[in-house]
N, C-alpha and C. Protein backbone atom coordinates (compact mmCIF):
# COMPACT_ATOMS: atom_id res chain seq x y z
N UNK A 1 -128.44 -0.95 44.13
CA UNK A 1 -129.69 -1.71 44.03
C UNK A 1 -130.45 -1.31 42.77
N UNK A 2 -130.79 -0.10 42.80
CA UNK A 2 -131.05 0.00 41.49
C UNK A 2 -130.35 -0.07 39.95
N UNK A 3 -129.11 -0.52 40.11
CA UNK A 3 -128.79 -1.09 38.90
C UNK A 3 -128.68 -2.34 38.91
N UNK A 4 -128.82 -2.92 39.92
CA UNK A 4 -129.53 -4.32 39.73
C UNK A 4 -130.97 -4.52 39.17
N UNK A 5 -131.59 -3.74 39.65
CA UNK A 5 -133.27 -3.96 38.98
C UNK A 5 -132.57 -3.06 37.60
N UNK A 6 -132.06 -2.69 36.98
CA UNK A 6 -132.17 -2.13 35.75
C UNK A 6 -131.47 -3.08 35.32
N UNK A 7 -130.86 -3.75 35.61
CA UNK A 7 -129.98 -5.11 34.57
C UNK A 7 -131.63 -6.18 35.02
N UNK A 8 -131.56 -6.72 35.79
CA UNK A 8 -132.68 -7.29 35.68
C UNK A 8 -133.70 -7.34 34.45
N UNK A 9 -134.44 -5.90 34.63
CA UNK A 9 -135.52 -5.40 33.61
C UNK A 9 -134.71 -5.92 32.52
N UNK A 10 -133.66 -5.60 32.25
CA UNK A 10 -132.92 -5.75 30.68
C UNK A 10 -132.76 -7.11 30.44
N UNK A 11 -132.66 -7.88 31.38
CA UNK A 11 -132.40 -9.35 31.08
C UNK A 11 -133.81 -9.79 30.67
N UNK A 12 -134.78 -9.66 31.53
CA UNK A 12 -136.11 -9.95 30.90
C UNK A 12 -136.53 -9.26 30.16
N UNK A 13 -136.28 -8.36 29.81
CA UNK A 13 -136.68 -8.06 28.02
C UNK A 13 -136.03 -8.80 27.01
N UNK A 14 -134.90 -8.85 27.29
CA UNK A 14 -133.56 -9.58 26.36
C UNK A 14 -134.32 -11.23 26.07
N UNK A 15 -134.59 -12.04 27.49
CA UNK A 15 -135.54 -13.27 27.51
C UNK A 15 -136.77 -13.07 26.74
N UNK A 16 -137.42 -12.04 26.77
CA UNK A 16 -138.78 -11.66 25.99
C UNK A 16 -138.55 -12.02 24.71
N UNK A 17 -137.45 -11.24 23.69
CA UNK A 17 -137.64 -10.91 22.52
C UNK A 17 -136.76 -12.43 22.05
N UNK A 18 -136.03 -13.30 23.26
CA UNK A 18 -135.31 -14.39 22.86
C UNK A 18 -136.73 -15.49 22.27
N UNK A 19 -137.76 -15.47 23.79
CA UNK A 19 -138.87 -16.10 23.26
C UNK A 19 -139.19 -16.21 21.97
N UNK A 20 -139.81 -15.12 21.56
CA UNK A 20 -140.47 -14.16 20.26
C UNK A 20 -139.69 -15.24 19.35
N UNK A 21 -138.35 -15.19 19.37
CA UNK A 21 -137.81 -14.87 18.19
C UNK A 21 -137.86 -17.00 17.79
N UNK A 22 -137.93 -17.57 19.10
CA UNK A 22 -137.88 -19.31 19.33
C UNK A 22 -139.38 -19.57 18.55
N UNK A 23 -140.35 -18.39 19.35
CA UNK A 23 -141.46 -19.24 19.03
C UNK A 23 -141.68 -19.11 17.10
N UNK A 24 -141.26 -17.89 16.65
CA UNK A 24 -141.22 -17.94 14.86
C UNK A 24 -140.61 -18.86 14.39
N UNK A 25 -139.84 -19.29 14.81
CA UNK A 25 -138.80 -20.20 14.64
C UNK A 25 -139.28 -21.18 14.67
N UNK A 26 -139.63 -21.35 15.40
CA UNK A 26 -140.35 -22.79 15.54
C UNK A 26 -141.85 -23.28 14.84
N UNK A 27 -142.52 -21.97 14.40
CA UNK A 27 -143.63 -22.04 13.72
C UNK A 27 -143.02 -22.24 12.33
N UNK A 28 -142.23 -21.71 11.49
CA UNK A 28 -141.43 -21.98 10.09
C UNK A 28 -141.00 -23.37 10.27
N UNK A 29 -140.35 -24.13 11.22
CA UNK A 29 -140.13 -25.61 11.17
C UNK A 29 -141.02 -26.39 11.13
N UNK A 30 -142.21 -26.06 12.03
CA UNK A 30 -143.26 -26.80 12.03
C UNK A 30 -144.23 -27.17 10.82
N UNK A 31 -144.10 -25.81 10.29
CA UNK A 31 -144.94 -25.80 8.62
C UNK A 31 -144.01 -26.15 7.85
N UNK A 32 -142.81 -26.36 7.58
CA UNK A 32 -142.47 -26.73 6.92
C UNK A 32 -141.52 -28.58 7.08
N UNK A 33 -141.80 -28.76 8.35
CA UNK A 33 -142.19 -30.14 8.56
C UNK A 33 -143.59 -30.97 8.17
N UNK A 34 -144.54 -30.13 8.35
CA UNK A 34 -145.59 -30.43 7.74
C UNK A 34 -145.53 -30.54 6.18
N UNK A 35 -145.02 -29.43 5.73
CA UNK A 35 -145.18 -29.76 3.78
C UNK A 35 -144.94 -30.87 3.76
N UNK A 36 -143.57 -31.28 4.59
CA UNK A 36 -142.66 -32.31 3.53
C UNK A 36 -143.68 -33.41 3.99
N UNK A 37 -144.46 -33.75 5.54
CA UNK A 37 -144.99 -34.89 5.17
C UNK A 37 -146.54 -34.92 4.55
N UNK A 38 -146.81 -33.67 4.23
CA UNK A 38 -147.97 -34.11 3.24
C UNK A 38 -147.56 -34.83 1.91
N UNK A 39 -145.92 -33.78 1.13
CA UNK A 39 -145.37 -34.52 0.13
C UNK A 39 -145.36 -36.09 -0.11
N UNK A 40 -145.05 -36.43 1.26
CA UNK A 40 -144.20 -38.05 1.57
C UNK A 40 -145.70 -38.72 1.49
N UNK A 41 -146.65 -37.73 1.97
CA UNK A 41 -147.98 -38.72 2.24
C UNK A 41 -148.46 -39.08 0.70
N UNK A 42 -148.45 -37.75 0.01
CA UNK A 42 -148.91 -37.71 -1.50
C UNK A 42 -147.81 -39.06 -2.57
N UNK A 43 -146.29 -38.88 -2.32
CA UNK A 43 -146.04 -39.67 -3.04
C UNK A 43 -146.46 -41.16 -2.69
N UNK A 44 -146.27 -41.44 -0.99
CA UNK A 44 -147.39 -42.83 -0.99
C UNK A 44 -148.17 -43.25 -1.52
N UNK A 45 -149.35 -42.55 -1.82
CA UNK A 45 -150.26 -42.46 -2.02
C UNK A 45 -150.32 -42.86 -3.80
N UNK A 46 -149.42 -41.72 -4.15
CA UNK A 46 -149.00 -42.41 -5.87
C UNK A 46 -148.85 -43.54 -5.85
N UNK A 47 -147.50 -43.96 -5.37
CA UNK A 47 -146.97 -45.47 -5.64
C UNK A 47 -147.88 -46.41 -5.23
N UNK A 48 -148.77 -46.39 -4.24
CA UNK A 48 -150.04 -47.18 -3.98
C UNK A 48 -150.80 -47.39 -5.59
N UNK A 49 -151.18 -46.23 -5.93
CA UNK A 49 -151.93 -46.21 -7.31
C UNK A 49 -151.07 -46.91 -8.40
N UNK A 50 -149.81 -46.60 -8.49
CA UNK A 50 -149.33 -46.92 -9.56
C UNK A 50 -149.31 -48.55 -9.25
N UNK A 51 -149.02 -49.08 -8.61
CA UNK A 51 -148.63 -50.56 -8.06
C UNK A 51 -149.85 -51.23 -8.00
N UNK A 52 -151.16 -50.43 -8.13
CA UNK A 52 -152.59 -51.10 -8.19
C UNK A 52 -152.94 -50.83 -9.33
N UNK A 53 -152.14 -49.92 -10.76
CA UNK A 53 -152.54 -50.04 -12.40
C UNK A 53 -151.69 -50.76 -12.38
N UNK A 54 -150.50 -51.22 -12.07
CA UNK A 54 -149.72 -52.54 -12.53
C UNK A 54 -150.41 -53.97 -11.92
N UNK A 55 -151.19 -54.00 -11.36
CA UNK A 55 -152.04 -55.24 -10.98
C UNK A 55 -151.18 -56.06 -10.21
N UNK A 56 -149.91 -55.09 -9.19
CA UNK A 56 -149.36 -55.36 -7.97
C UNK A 56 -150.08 -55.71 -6.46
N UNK A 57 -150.84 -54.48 -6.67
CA UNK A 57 -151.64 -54.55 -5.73
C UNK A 57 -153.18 -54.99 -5.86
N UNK A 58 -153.97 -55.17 -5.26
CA UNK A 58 -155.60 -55.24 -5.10
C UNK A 58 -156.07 -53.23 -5.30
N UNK A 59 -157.27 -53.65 -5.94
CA UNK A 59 -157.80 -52.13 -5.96
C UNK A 59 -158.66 -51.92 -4.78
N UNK A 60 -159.16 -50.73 -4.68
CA UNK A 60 -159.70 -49.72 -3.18
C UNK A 60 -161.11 -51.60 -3.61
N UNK A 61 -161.52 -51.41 -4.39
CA UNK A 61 -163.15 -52.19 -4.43
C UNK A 61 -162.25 -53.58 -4.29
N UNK A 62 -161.32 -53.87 -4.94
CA UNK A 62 -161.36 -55.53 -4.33
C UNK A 62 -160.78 -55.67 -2.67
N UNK A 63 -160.38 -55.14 -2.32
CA UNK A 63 -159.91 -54.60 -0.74
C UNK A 63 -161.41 -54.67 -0.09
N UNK A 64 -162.45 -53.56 -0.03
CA UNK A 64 -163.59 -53.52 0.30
C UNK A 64 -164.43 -54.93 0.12
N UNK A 65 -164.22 -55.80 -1.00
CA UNK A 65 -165.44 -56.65 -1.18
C UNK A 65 -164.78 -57.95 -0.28
């Protein structure tokens, strides 16, 4: 019996540090899912501009009026 509760204990530590190691993991994907769509947001954001100095698009004020 008691090397059942000592494998036990060991399994939930083993689960502990498995957590730990998911949740970093998952914080580095997350920020760096984020860069890329600020990137994606920023180049939108260009080609919007550029396509409204080529007189593709309407500008922010003729949109508004």
């Amino acid at each position: 019996m008691e090397g059942l509760l000592k494998n036990a204990g060991q399994l939930v530590d083993h689960r502990a540090a498995l957590l730990a190691e998911l949740a970093t993991l998952e914080s580095e994907i997350m920020a760096r899912r984020h860069r890329e769509l600020e990137r994606l947001r920023d180049d939108w954001v260009s080609e919007i501009e550029r396509q409204q100095a080529a007189g593709h698009l309407p500008t922010d004020d003729e949109v508004r009026a």
